[in-house]
N, C-alpha and C. Protein backbone atom coordinates (compact mmCIF):
# COMPACT_ATOMS: atom_id res chain seq x y z
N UNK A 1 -33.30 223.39 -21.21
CA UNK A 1 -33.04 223.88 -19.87
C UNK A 1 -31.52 223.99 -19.70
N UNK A 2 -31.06 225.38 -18.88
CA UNK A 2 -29.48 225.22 -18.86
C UNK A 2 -29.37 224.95 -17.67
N UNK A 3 -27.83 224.29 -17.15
CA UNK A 3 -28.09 224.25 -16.24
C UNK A 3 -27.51 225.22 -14.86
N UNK A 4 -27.54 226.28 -15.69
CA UNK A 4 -28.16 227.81 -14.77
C UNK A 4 -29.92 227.34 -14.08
N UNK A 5 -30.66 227.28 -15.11
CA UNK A 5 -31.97 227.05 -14.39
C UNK A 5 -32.24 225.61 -13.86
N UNK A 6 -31.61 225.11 -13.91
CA UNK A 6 -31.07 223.20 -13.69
C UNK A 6 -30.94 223.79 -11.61
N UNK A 7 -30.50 224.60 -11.88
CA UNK A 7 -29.90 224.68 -10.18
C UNK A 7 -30.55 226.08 -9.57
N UNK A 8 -31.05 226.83 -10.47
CA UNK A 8 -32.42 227.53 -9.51
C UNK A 8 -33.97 226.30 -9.22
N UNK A 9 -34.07 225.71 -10.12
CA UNK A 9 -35.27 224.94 -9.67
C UNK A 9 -34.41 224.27 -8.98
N UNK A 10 -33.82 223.79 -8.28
CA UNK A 10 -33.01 222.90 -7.77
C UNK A 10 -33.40 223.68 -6.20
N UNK A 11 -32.68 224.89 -5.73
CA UNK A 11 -33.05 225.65 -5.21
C UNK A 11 -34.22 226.14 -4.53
N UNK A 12 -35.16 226.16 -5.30
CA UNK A 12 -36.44 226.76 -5.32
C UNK A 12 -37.09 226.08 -4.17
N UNK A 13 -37.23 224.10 -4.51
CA UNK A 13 -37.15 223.03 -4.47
C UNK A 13 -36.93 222.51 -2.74
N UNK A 14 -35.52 223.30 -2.42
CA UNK A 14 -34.59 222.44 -1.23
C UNK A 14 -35.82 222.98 -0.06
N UNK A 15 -35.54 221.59 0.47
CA UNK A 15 -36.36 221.93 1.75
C UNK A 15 -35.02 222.06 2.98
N UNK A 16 -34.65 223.15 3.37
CA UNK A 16 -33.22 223.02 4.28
C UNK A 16 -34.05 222.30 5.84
N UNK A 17 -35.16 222.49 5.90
CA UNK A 17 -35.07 221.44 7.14
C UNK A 17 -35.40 219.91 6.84
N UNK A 18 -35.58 219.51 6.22
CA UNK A 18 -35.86 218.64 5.55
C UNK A 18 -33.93 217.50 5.55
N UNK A 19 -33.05 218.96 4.94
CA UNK A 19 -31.74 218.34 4.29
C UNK A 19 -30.99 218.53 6.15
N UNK A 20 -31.34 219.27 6.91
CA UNK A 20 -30.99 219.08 7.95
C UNK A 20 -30.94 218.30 9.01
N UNK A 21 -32.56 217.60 9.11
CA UNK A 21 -32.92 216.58 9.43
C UNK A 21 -31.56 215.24 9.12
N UNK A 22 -31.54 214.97 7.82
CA UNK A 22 -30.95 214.31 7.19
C UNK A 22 -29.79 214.00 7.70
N UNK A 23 -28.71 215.47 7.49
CA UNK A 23 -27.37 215.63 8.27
C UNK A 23 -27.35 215.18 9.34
N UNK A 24 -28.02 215.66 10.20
CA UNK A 24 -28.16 215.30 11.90
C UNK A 24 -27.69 213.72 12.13
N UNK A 25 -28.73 213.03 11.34
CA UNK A 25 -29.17 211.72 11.74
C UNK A 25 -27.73 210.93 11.19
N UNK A 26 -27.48 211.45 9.76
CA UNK A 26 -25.88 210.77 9.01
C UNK A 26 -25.07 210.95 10.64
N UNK A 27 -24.70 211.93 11.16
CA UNK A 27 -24.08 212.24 12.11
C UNK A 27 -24.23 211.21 12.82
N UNK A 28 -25.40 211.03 14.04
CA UNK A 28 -25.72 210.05 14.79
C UNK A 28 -25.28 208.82 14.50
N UNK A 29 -25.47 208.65 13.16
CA UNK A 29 -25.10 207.23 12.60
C UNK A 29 -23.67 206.77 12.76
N UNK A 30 -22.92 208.09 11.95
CA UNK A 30 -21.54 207.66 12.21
C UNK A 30 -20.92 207.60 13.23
N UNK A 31 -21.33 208.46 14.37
CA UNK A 31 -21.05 208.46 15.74
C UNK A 31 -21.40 206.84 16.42
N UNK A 32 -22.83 206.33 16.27
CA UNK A 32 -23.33 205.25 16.44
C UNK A 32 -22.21 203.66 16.19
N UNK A 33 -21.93 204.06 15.09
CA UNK A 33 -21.41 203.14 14.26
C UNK A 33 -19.76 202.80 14.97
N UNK A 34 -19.34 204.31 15.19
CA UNK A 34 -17.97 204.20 15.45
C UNK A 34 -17.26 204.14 14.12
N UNK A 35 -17.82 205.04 13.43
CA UNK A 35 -17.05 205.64 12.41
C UNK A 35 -15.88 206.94 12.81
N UNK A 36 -14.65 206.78 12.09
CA UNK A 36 -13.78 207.68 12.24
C UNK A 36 -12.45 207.74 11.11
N UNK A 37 -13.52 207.41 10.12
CA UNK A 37 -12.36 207.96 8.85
C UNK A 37 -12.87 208.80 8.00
N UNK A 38 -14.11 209.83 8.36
CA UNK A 38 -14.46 210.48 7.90
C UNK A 38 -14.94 210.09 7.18
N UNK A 39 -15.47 209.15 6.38
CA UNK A 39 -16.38 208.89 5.29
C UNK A 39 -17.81 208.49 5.94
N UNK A 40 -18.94 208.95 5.52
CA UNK A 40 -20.10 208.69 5.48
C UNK A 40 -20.44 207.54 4.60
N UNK A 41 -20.03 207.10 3.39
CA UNK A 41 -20.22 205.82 3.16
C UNK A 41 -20.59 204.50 3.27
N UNK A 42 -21.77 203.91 3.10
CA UNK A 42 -22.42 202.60 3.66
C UNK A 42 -23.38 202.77 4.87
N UNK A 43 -22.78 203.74 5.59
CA UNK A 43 -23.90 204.07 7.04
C UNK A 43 -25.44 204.11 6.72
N UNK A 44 -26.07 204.13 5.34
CA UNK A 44 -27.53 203.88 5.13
C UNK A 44 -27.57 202.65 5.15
N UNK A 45 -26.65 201.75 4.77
CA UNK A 45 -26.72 200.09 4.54
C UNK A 45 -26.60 199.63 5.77
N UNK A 46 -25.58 199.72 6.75
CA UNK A 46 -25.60 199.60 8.05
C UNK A 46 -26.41 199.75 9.00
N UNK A 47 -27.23 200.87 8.83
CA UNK A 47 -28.22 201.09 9.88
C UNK A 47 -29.16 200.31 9.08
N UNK A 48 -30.18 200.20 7.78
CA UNK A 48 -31.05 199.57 7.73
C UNK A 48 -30.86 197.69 7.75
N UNK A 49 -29.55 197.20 7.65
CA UNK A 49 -29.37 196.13 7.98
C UNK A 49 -29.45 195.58 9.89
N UNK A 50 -28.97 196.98 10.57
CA UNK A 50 -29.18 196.81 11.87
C UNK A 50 -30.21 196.77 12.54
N UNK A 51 -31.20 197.65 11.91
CA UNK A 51 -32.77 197.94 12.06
C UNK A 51 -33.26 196.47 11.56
N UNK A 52 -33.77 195.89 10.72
CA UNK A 52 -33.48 194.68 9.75
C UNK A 52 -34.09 193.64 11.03
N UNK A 53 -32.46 193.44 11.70
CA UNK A 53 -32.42 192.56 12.59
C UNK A 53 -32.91 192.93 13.61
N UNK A 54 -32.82 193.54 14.20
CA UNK A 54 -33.59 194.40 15.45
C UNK A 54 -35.15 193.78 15.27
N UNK A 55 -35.62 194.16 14.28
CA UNK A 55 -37.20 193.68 14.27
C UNK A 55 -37.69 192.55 13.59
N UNK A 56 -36.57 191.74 13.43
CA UNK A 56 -36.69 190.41 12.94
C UNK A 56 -36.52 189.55 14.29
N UNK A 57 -35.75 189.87 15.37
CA UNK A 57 -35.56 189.69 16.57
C UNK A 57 -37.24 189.88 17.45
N UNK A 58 -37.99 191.15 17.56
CA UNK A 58 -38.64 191.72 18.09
C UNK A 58 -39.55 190.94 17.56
N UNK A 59 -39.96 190.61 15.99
CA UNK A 59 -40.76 189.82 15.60
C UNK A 59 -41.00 188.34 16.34
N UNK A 60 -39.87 187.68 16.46
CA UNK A 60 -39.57 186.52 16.78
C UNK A 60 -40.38 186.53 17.94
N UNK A 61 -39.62 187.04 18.98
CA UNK A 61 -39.44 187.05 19.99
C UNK A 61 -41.36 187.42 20.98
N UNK A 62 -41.75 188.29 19.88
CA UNK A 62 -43.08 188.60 20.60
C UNK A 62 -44.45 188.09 19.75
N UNK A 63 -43.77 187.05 18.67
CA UNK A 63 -44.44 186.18 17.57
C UNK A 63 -46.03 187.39 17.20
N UNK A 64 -44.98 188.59 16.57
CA UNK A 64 -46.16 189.31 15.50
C UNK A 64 -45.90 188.85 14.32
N UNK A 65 -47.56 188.89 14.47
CA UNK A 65 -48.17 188.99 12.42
C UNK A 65 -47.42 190.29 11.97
N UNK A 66 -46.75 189.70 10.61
CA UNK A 66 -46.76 190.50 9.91
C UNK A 66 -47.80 190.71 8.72
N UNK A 67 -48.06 192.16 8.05
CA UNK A 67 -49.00 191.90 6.90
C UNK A 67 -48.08 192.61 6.00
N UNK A 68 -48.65 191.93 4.77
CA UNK A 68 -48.36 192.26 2.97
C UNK A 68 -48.81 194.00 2.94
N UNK A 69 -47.76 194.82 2.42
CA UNK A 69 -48.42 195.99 1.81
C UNK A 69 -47.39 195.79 0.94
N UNK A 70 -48.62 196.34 -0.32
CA UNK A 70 -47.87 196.62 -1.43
C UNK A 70 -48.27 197.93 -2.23
């Protein structure tokens, strides 16, 4: 495979609302966050560590079962 056809299936592939979705939300995040050095960087680690606690809190607090999926 070259990767001429490396980046038409690549292409073929993209779901643009899908990658839009995506953008949006990076946005929100960094806005959220109070980001302003232009880097997107870590903002997936940040929000799912914030989320994390949020429902480790919510858990607590309203003493739900959690269950096992695996």
């Amino acid at each position: 495979m070259t990767s001429r056809d490396f980046i038409d299936n690549a292409l073929i592939s993209w779901d643009l609302a899908e990658q839009e979705a995506r953008t949006k939300f990076l946005d929100y995040l960094y806005d959220f966050f109070g980001c302003t050095d232009g880097l997107y960087t870590g903002l997936w680690t940040l929000y799912k560590e914030s989320l994390a606690l949020s429902f480790r809190d919510q858990i607590l607090e309203q003493n739900i079962e959690l269950k096992e999926y695996k």
